[in-house]
PDB file of N, CA and C in Angstrom:
ATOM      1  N   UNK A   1      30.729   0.266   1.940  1.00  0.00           N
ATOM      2  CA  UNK A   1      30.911   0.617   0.541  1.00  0.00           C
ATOM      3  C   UNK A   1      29.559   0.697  -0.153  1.00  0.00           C
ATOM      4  N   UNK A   2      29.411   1.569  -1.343  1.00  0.00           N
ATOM      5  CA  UNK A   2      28.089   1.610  -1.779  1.00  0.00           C
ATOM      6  C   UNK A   2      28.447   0.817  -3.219  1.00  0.00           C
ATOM      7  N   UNK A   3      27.266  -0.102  -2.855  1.00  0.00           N
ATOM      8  CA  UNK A   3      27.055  -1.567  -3.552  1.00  0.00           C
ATOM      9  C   UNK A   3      26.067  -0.517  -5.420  1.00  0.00           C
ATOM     10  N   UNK A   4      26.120  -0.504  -5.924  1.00  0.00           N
ATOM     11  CA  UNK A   4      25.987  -0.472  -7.347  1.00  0.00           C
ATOM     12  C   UNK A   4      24.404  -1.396  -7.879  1.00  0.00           C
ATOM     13  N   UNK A   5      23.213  -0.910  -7.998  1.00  0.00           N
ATOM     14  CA  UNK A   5      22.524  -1.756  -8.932  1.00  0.00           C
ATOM     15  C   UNK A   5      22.512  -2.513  -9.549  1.00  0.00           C
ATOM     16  N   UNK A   6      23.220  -2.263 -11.000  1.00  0.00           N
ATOM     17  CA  UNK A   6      23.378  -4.098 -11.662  1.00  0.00           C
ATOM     18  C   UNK A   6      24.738  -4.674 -11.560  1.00  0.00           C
ATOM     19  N   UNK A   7      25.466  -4.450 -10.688  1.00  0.00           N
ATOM     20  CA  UNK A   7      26.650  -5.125 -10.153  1.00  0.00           C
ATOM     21  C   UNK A   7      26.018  -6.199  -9.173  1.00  0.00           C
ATOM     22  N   UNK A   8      25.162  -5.742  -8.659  1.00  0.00           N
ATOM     23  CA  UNK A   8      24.025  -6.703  -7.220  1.00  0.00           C
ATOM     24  C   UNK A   8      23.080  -7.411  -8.119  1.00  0.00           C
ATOM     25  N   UNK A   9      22.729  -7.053  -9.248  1.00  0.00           N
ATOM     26  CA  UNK A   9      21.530  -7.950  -9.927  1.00  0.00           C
ATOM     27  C   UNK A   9      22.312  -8.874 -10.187  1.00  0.00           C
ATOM     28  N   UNK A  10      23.328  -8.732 -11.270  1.00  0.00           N
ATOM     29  CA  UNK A  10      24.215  -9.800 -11.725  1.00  0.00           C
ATOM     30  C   UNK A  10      24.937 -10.824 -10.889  1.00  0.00           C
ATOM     31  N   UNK A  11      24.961 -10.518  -9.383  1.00  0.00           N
ATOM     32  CA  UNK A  11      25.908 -11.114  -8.694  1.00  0.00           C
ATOM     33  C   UNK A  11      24.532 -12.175  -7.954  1.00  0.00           C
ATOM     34  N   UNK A  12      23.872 -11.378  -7.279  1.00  0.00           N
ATOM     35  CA  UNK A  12      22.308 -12.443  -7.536  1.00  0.00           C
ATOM     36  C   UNK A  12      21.918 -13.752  -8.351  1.00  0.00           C
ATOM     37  N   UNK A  13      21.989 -13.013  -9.441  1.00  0.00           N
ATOM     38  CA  UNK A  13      21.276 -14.283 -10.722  1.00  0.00           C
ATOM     39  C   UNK A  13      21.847 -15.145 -10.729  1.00  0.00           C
ATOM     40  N   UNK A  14      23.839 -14.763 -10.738  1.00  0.00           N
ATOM     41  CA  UNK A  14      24.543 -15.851 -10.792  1.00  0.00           C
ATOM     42  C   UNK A  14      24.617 -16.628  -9.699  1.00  0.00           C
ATOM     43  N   UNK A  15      24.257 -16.411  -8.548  1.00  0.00           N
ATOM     44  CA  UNK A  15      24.222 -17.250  -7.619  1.00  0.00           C
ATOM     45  C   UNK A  15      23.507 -18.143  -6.946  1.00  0.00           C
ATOM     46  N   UNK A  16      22.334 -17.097  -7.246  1.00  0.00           N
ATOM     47  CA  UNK A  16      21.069 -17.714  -6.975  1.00  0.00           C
ATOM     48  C   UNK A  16      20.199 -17.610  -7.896  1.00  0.00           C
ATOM     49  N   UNK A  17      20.153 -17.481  -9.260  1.00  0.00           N
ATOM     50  CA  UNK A  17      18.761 -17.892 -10.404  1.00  0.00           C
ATOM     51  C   UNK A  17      17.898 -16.502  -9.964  1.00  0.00           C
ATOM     52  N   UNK A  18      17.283 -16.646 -10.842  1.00  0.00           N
ATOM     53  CA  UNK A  18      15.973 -15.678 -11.460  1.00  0.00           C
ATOM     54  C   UNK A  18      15.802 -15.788 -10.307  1.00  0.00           C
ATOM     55  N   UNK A  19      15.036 -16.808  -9.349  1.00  0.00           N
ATOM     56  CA  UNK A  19      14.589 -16.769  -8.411  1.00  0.00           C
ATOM     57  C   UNK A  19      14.841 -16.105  -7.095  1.00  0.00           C
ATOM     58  N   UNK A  20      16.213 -15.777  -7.166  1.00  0.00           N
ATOM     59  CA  UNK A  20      16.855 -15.412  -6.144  1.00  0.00           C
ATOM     60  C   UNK A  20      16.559 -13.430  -5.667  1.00  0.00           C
ATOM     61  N   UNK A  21      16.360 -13.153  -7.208  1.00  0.00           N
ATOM     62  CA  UNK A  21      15.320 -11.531  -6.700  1.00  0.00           C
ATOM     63  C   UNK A  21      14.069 -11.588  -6.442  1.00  0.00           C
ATOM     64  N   UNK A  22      13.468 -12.681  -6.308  1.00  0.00           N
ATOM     65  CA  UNK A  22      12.113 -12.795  -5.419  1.00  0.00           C
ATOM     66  C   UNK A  22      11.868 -13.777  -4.154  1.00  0.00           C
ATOM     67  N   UNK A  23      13.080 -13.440  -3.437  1.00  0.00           N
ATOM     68  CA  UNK A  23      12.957 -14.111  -1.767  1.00  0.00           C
ATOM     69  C   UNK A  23      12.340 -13.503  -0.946  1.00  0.00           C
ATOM     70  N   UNK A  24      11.590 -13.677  -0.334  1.00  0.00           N
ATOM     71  CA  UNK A  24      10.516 -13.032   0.684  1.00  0.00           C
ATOM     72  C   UNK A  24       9.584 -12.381   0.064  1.00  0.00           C
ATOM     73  N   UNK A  25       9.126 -12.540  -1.232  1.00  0.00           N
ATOM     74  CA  UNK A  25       7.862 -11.609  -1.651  1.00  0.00           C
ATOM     75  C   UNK A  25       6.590 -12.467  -0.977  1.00  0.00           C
ATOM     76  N   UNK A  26       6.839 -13.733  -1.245  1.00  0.00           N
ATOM     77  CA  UNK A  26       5.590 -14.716  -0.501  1.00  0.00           C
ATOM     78  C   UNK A  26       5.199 -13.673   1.089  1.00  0.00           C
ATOM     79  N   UNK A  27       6.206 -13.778   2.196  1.00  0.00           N
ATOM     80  CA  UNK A  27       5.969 -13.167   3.485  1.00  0.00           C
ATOM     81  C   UNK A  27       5.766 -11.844   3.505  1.00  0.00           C
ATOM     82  N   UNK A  28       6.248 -11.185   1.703  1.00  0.00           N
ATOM     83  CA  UNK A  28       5.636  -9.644   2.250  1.00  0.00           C
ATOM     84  C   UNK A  28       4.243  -9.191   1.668  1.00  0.00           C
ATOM     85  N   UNK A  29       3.755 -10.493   0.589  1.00  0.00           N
ATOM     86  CA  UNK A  29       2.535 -10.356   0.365  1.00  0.00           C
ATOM     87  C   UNK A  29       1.506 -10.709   1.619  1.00  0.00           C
ATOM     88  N   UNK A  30       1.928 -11.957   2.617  1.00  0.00           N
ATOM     89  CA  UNK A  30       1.030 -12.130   3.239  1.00  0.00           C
ATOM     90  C   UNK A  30       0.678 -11.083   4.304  1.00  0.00           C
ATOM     91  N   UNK A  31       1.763 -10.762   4.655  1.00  0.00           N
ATOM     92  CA  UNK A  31       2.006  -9.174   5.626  1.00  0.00           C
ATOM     93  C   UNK A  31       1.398  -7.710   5.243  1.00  0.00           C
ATOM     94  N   UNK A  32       1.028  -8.043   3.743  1.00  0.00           N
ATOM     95  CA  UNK A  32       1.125  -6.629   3.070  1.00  0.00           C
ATOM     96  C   UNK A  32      -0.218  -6.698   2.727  1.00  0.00           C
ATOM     97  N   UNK A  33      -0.980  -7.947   2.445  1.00  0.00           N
ATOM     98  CA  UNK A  33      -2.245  -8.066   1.938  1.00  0.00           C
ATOM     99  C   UNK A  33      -3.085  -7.900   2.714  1.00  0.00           C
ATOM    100  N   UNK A  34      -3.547  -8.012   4.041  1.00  0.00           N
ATOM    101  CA  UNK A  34      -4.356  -7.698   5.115  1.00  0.00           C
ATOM    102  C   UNK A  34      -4.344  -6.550   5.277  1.00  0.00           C
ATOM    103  N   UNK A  35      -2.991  -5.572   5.152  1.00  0.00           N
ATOM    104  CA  UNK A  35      -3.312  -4.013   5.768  1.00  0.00           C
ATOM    105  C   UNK A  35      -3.856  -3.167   3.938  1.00  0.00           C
ATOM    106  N   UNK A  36      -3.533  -3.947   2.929  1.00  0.00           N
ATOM    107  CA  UNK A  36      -4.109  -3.361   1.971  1.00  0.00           C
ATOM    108  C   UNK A  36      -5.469  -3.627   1.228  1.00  0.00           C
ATOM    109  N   UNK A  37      -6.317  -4.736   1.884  1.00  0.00           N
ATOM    110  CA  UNK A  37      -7.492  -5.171   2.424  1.00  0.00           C
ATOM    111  C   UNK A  37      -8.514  -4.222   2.852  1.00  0.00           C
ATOM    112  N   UNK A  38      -7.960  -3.890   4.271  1.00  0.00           N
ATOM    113  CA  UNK A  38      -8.293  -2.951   5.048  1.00  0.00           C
ATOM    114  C   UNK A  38      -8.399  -1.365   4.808  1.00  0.00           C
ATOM    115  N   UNK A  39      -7.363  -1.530   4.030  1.00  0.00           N
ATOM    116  CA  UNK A  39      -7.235   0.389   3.471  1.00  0.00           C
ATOM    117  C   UNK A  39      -8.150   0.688   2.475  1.00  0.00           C
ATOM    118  N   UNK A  40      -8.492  -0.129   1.256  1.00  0.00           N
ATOM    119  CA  UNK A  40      -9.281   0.062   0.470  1.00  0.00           C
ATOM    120  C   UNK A  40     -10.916  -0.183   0.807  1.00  0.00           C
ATOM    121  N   UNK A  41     -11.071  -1.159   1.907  1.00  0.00           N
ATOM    122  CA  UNK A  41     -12.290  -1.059   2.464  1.00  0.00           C
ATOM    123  C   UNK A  41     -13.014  -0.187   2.982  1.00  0.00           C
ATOM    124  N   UNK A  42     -11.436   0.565   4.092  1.00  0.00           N
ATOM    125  CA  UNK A  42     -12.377   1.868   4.650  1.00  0.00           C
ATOM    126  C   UNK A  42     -12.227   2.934   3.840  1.00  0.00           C
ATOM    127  N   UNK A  43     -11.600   2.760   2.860  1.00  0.00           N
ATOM    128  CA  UNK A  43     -11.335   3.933   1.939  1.00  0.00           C
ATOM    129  C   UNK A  43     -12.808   4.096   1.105  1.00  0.00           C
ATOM    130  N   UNK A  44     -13.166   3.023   0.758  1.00  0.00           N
ATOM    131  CA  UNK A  44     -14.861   3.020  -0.316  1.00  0.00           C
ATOM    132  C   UNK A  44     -15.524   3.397   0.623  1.00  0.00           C
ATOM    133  N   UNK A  45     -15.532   3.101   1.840  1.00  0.00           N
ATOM    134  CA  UNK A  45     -16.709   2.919   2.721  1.00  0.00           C
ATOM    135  C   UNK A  45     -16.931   4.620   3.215  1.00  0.00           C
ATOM    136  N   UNK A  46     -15.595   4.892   3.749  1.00  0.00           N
ATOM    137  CA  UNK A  46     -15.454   6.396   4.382  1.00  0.00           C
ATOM    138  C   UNK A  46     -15.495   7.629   2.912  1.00  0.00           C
ATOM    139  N   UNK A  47     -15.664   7.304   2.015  1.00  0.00           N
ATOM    140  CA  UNK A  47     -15.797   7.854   0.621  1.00  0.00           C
ATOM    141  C   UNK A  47     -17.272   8.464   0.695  1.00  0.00           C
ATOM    142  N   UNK A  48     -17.860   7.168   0.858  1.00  0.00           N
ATOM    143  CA  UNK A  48     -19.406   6.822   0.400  1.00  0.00           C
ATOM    144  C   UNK A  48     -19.814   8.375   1.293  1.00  0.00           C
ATOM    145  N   UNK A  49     -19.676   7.791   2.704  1.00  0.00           N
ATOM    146  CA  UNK A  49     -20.052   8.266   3.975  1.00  0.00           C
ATOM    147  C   UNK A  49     -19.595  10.220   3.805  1.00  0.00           C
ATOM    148  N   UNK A  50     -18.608  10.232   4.023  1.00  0.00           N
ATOM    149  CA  UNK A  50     -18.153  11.523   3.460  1.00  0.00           C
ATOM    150  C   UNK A  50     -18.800  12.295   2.619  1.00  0.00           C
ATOM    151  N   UNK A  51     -19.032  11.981   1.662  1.00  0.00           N
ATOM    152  CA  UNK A  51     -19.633  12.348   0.068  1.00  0.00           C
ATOM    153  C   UNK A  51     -21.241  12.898   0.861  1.00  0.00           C
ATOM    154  N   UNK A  52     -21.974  12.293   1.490  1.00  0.00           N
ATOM    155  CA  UNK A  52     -23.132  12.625   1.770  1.00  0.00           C
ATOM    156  C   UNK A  52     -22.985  13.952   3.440  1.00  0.00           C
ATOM    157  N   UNK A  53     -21.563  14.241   3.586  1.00  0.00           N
ATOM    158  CA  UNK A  53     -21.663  15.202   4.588  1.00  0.00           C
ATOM    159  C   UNK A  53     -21.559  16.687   3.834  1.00  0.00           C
ATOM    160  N   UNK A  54     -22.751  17.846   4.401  1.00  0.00           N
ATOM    161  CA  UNK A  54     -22.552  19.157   3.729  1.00  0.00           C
ATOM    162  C   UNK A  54     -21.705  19.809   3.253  1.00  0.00           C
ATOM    163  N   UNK A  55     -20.628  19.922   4.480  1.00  0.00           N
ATOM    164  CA  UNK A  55     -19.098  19.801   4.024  1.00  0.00           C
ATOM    165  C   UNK A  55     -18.551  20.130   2.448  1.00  0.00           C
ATOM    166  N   UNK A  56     -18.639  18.688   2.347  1.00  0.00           N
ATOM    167  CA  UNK A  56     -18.334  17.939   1.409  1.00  0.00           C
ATOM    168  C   UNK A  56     -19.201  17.916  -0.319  1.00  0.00           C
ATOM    169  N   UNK A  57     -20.424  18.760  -0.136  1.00  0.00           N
ATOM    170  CA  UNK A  57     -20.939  18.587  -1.061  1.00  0.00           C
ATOM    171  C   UNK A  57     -20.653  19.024  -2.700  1.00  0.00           C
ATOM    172  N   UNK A  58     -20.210  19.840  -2.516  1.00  0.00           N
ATOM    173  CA  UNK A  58     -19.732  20.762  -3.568  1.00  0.00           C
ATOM    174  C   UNK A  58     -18.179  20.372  -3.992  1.00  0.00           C
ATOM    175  N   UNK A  59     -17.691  19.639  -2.947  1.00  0.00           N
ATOM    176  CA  UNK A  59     -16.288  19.217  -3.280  1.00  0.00           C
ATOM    177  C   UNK A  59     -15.859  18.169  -2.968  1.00  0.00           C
ATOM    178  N   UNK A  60     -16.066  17.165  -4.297  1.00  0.00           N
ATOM    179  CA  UNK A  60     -15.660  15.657  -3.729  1.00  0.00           C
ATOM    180  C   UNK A  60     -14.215  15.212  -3.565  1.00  0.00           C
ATOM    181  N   UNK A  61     -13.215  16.290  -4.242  1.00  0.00           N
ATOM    182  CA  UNK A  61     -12.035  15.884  -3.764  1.00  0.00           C
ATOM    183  C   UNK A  61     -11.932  16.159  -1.982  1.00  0.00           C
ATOM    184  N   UNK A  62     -12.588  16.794  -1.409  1.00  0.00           N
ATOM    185  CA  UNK A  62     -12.508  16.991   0.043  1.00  0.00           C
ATOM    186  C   UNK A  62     -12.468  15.684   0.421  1.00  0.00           C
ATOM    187  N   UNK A  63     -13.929  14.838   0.147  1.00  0.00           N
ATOM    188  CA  UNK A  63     -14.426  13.848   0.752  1.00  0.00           C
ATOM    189  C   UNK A  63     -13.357  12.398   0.302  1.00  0.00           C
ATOM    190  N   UNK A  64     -12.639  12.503  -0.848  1.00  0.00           N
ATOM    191  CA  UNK A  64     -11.888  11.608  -1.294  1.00  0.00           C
ATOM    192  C   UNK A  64     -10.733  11.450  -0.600  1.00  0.00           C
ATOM    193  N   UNK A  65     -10.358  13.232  -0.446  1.00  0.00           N
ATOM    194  CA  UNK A  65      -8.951  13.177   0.378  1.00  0.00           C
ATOM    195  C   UNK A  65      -8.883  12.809   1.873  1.00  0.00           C
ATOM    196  N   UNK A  66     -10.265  12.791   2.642  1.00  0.00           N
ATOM    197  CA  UNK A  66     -10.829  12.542   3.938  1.00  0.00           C
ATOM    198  C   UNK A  66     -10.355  11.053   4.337  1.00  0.00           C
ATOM    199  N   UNK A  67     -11.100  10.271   3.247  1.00  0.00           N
ATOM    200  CA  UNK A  67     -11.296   9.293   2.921  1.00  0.00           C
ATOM    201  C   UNK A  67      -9.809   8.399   3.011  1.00  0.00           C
ATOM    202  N   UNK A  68      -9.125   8.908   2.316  1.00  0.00           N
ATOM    203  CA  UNK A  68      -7.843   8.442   2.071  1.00  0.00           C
ATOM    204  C   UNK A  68      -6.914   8.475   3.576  1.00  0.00           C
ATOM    205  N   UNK A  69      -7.153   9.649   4.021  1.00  0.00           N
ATOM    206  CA  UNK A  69      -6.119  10.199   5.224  1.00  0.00           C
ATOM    207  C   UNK A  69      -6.939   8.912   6.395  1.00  0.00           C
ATOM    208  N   UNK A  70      -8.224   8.968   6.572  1.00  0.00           N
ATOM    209  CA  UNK A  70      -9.009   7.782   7.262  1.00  0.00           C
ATOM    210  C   UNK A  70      -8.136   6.410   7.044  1.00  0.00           C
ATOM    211  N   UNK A  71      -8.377   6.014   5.461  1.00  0.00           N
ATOM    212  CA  UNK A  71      -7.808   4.754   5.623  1.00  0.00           C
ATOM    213  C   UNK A  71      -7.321   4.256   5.720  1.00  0.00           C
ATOM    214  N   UNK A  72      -5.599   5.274   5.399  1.00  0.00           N
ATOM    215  CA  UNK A  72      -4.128   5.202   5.995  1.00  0.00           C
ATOM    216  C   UNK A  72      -4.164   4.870   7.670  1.00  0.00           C
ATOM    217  N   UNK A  73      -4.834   5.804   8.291  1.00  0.00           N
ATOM    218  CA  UNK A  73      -4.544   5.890   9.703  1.00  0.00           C
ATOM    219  C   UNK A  73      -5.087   4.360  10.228  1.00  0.00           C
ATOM    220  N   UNK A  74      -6.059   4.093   9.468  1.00  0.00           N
ATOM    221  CA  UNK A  74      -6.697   2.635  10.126  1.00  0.00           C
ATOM    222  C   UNK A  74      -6.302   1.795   9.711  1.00  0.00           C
ATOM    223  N   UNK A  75      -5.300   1.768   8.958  1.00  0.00           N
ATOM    224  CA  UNK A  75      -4.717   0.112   8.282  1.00  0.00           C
ATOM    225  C   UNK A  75      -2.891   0.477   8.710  1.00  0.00           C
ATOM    226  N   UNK A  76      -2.606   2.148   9.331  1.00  0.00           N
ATOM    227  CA  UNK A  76      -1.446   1.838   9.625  1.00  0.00           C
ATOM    228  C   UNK A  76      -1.366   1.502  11.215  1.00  0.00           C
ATOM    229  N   UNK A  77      -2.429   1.511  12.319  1.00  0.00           N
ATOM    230  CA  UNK A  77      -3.284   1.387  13.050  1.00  0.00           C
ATOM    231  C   UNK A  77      -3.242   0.115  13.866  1.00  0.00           C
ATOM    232  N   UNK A  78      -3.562  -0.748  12.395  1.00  0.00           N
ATOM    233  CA  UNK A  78      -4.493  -1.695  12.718  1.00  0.00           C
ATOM    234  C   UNK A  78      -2.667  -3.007  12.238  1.00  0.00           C
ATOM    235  N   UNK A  79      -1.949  -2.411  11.373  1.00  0.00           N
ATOM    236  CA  UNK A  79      -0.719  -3.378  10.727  1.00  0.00           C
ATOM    237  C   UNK A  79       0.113  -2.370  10.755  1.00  0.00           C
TER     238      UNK A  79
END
């Protein structure tokens, strides 16, 4: 059966408190914070690097979008 939005919030709260719509955020921050660590690292880094290839000179959205597609692949990769 398809369960309804605030039919599920309400049935939540009452059962389990405010608290009860934030179970597992602790384990998906710790899970989630290392590969988003990683993405923004190589994302500045492969930016920098990029930006100074000929390529790239005239068009920094090239080097941004490079950048981005890089840091996905290495943090989905790597987590």
């Amino acid at each position: 059966t398809h369960i309804r939005l605030l039919p599920l919030l309400s049935k939540t709260i009452a059962n389990e408190g405010i608290a009860g719509l934030y179970r597992g955020i602790g384990i998906a921050a710790v899970g989630g914070a290392p590969a988003t660590c990683i993405y923004f690292t190589t994302y500045e880094v492969s930016k920098e690097k990029f930006r100074t290839l000929s390529v790239c000179k005239g068009l920094p959205f090239l080097a941004d979008f490079a950048a981005g597609f890089l840091a996905e692949t290495v943090s989905c990769v790597l987590f």
